[in-house]
N, C-alpha and C. Protein backbone atom coordinates (compact mmCIF):
# COMPACT_ATOMS: atom_id res chain seq x y z
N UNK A 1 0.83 -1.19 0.00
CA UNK A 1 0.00 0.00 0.00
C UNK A 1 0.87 1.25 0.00
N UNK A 2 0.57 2.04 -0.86
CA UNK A 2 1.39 3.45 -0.80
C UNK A 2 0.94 4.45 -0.09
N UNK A 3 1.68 5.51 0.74
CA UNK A 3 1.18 5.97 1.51
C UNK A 3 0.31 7.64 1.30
N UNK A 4 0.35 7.62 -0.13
CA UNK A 4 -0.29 8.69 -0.78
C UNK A 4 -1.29 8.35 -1.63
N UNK A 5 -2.25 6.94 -1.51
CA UNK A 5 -3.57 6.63 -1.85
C UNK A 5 -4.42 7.24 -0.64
N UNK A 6 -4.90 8.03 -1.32
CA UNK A 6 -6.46 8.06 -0.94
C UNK A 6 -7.54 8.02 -1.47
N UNK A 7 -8.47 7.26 -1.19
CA UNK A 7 -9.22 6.75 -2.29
C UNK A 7 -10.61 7.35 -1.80
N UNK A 8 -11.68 7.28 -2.80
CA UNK A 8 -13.21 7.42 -2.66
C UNK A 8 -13.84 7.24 -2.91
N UNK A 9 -14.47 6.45 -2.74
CA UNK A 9 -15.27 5.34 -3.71
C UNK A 9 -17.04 5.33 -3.42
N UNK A 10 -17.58 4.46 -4.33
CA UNK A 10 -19.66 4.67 -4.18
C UNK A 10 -19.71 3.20 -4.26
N UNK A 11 -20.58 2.61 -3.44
CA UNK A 11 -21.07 1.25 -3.84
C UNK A 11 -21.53 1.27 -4.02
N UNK A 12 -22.76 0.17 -4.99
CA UNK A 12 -24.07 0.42 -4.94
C UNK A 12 -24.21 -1.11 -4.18
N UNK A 13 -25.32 -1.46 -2.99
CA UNK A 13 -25.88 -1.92 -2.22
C UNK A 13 -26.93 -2.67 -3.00
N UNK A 14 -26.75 -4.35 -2.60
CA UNK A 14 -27.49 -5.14 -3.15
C UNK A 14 -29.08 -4.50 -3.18
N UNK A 15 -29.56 -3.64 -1.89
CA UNK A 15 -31.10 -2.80 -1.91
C UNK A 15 -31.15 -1.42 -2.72
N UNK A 16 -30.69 -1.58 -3.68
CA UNK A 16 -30.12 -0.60 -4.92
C UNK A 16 -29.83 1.04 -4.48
N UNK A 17 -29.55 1.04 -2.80
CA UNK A 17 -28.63 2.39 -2.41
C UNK A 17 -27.69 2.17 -2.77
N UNK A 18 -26.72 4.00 -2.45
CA UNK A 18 -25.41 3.90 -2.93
C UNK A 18 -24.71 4.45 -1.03
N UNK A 19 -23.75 3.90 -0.93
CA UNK A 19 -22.48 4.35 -0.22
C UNK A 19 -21.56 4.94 -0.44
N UNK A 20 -21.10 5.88 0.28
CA UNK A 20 -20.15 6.51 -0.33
C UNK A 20 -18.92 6.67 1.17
N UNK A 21 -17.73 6.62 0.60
CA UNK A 21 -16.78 6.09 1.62
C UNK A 21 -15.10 6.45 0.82
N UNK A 22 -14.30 6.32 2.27
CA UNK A 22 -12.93 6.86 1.91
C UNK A 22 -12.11 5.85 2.30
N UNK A 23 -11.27 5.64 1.81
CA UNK A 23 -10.21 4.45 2.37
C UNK A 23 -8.63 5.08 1.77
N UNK A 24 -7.62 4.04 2.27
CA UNK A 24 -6.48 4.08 1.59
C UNK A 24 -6.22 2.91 1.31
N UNK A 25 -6.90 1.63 1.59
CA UNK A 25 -6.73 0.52 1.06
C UNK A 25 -8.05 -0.06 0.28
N UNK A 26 -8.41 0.24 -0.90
CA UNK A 26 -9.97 -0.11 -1.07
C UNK A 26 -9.95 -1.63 -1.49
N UNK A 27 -9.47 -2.54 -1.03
CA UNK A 27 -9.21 -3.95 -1.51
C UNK A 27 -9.44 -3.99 0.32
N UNK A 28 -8.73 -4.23 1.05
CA UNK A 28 -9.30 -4.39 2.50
C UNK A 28 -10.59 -4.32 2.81
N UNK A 29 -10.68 -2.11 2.32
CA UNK A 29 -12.27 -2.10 2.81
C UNK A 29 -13.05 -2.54 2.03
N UNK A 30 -13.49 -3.07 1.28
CA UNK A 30 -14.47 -3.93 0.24
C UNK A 30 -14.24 -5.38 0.95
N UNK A 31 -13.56 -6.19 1.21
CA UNK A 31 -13.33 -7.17 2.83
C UNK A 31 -14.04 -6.71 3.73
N UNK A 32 -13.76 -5.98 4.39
CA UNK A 32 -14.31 -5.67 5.52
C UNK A 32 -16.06 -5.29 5.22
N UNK A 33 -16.47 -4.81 4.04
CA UNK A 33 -17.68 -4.77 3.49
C UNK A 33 -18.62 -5.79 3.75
N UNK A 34 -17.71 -6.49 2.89
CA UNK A 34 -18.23 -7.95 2.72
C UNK A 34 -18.99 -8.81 3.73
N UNK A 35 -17.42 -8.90 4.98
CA UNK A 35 -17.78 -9.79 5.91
C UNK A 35 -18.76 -9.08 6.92
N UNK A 36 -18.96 -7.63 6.77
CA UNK A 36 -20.31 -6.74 8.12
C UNK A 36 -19.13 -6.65 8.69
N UNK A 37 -18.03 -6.09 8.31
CA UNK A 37 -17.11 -5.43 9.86
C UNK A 37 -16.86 -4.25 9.03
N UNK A 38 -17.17 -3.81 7.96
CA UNK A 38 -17.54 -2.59 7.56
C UNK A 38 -18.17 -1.23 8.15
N UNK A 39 -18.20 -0.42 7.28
CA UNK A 39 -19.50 0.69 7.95
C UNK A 39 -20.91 0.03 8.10
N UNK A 40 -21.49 0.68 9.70
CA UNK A 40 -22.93 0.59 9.72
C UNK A 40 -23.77 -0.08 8.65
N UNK A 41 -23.69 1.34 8.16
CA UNK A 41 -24.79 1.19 7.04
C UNK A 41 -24.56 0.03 6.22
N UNK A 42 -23.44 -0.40 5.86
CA UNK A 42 -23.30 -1.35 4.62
C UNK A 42 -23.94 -3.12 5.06
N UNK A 43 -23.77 -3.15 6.84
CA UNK A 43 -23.92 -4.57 6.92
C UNK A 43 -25.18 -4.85 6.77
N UNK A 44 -25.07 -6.09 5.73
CA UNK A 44 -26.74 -6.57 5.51
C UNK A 44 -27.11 -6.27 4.18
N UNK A 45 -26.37 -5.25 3.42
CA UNK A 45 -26.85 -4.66 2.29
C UNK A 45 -26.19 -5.42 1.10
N UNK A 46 -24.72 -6.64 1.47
CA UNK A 46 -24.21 -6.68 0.36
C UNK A 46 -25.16 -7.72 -0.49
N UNK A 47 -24.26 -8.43 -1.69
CA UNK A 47 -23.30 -7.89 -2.12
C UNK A 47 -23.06 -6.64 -2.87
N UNK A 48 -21.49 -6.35 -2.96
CA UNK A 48 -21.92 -4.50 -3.26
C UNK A 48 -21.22 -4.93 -4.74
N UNK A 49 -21.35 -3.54 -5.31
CA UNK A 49 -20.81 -3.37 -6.63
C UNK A 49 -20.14 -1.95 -6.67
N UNK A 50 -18.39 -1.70 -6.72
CA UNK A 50 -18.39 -0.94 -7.01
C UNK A 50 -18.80 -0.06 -8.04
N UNK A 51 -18.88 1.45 -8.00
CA UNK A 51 -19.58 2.27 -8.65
C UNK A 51 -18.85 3.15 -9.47
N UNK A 52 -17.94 3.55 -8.36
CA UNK A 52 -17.10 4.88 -8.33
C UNK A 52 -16.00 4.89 -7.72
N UNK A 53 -14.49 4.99 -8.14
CA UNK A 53 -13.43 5.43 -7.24
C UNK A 53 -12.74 6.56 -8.02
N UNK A 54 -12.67 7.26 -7.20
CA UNK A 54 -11.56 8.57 -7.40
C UNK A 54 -10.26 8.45 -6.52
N UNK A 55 -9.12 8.50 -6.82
CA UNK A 55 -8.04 9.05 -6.25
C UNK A 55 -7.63 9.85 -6.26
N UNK A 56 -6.74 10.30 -4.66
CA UNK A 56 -6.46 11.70 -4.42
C UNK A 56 -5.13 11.81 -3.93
N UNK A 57 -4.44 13.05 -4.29
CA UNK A 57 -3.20 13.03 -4.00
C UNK A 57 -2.68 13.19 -2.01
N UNK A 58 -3.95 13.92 -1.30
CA UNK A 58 -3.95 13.73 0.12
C UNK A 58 -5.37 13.50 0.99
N UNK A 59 -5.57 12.93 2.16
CA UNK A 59 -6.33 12.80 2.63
C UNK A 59 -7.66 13.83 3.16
N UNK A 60 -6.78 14.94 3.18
CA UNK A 60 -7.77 16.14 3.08
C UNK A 60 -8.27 16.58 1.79
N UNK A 61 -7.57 16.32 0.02
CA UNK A 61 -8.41 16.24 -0.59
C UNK A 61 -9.40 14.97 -0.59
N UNK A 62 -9.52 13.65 -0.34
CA UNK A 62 -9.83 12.60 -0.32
C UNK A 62 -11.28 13.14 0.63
N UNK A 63 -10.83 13.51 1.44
CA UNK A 63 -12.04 13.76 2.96
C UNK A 63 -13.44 14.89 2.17
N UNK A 64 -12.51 15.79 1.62
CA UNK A 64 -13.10 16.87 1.43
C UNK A 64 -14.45 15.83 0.06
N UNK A 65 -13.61 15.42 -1.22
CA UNK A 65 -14.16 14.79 -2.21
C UNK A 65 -15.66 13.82 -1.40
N UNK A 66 -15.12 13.46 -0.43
CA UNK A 66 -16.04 12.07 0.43
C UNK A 66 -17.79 13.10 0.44
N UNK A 67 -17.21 14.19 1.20
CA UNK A 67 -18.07 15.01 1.75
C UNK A 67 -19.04 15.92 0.74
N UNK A 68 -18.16 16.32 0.29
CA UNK A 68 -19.14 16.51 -2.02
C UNK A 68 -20.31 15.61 -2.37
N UNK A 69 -19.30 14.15 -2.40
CA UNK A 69 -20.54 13.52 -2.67
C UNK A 69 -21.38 13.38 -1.81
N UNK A 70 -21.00 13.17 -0.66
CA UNK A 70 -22.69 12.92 0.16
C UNK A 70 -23.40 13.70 0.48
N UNK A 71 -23.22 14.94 0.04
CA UNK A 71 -24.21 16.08 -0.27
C UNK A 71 -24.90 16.37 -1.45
N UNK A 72 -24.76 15.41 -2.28
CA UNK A 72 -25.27 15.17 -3.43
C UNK A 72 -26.50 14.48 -3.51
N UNK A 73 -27.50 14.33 -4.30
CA UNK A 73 -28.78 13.85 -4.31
C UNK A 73 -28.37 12.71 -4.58
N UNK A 74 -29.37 11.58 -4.93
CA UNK A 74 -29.30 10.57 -5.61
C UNK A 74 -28.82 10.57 -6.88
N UNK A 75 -29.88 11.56 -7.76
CA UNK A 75 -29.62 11.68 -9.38
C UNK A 75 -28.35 12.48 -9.67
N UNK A 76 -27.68 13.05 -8.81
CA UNK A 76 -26.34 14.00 -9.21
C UNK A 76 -25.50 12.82 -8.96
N UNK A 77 -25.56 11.71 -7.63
CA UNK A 77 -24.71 10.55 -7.47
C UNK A 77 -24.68 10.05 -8.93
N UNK A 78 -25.73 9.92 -9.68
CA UNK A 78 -25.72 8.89 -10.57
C UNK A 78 -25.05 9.24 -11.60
N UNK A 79 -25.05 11.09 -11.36
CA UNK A 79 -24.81 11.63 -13.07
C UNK A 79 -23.22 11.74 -13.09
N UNK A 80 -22.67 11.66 -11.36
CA UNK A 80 -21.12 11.74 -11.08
C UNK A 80 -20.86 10.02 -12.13
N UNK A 81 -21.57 9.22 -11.27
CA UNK A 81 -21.09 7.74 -12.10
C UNK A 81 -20.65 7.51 -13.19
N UNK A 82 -22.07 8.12 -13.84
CA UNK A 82 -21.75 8.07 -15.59
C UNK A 82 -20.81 8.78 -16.09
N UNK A 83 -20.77 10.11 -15.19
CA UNK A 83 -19.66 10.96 -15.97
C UNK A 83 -18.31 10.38 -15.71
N UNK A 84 -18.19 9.39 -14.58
CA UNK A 84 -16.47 8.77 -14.20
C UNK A 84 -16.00 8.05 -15.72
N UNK A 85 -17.31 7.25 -15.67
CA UNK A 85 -17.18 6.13 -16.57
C UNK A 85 -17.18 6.71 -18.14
N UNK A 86 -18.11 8.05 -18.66
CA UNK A 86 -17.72 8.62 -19.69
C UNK A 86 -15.73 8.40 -19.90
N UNK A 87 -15.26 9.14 -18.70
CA UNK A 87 -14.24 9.67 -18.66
C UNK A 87 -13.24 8.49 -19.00
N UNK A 88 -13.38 7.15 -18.20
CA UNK A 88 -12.89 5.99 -18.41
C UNK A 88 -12.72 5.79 -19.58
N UNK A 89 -14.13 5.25 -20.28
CA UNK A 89 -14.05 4.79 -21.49
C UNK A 89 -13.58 5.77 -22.35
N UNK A 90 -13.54 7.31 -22.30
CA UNK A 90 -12.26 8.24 -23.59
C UNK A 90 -11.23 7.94 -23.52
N UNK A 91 -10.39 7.20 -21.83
CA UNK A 91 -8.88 7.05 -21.60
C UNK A 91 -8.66 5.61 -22.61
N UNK A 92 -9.54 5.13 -22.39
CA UNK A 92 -9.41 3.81 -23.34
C UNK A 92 -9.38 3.90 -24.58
N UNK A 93 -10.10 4.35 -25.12
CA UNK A 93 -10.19 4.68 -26.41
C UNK A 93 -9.17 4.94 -26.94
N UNK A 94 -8.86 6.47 -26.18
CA UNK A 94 -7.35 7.30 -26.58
C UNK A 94 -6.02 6.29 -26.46
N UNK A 95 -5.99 5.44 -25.55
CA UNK A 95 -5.06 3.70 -25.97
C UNK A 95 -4.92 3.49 -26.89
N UNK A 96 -6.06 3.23 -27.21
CA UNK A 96 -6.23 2.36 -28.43
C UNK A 96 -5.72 2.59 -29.59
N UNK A 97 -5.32 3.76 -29.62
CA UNK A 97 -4.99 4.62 -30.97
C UNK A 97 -3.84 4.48 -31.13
């Protein structure tokens, strides 16, 4: 693990909510998801699917990003999603070339 991941990530929750959460190891916390030694909210809800991860160069941007989204509605959560994944699939593309 490097010590300048910070990560931020959305699940979506087998009861088709989303989570939204910060880690520096997101392979652990998706474990810890899993087994209910997770956050609150998540136990009971899996299995999850990630949604969304952003990385950040420090934990106070990471914290700050966490806090964005969960002030976000549902439909702005969703429109962040699509827009990650817009963004994804141009990096790919632009590969490809």
């Amino acid at each position: 693990m490097e010590d300048n991941e910070h990560i931020v990530y959305m699940l979506k929750c087998n009861d088709n909510t989303l989570y939204t959460g910060y880690t520096n190891d997101l392979e652990h916390r998706l474990e810890m998801h899993n087994t209910g030694k997770g956050a609150k909210y998540t136990r009971g809800r899996g299995p999850f699917q990630v949604v969304f991860v952003e990385k950040l160069t420090t934990k106070e941007a990471a914290l700050q990003k966490e806090y964005q989204i969960k002030q976000l509605t549902r439909k702005e959560k969703f429109q962040l999603i699509r827009d990650k994944l817009k963004e994804v699939m141009q990096y790919e593309n632009t590969e490809k070339l």
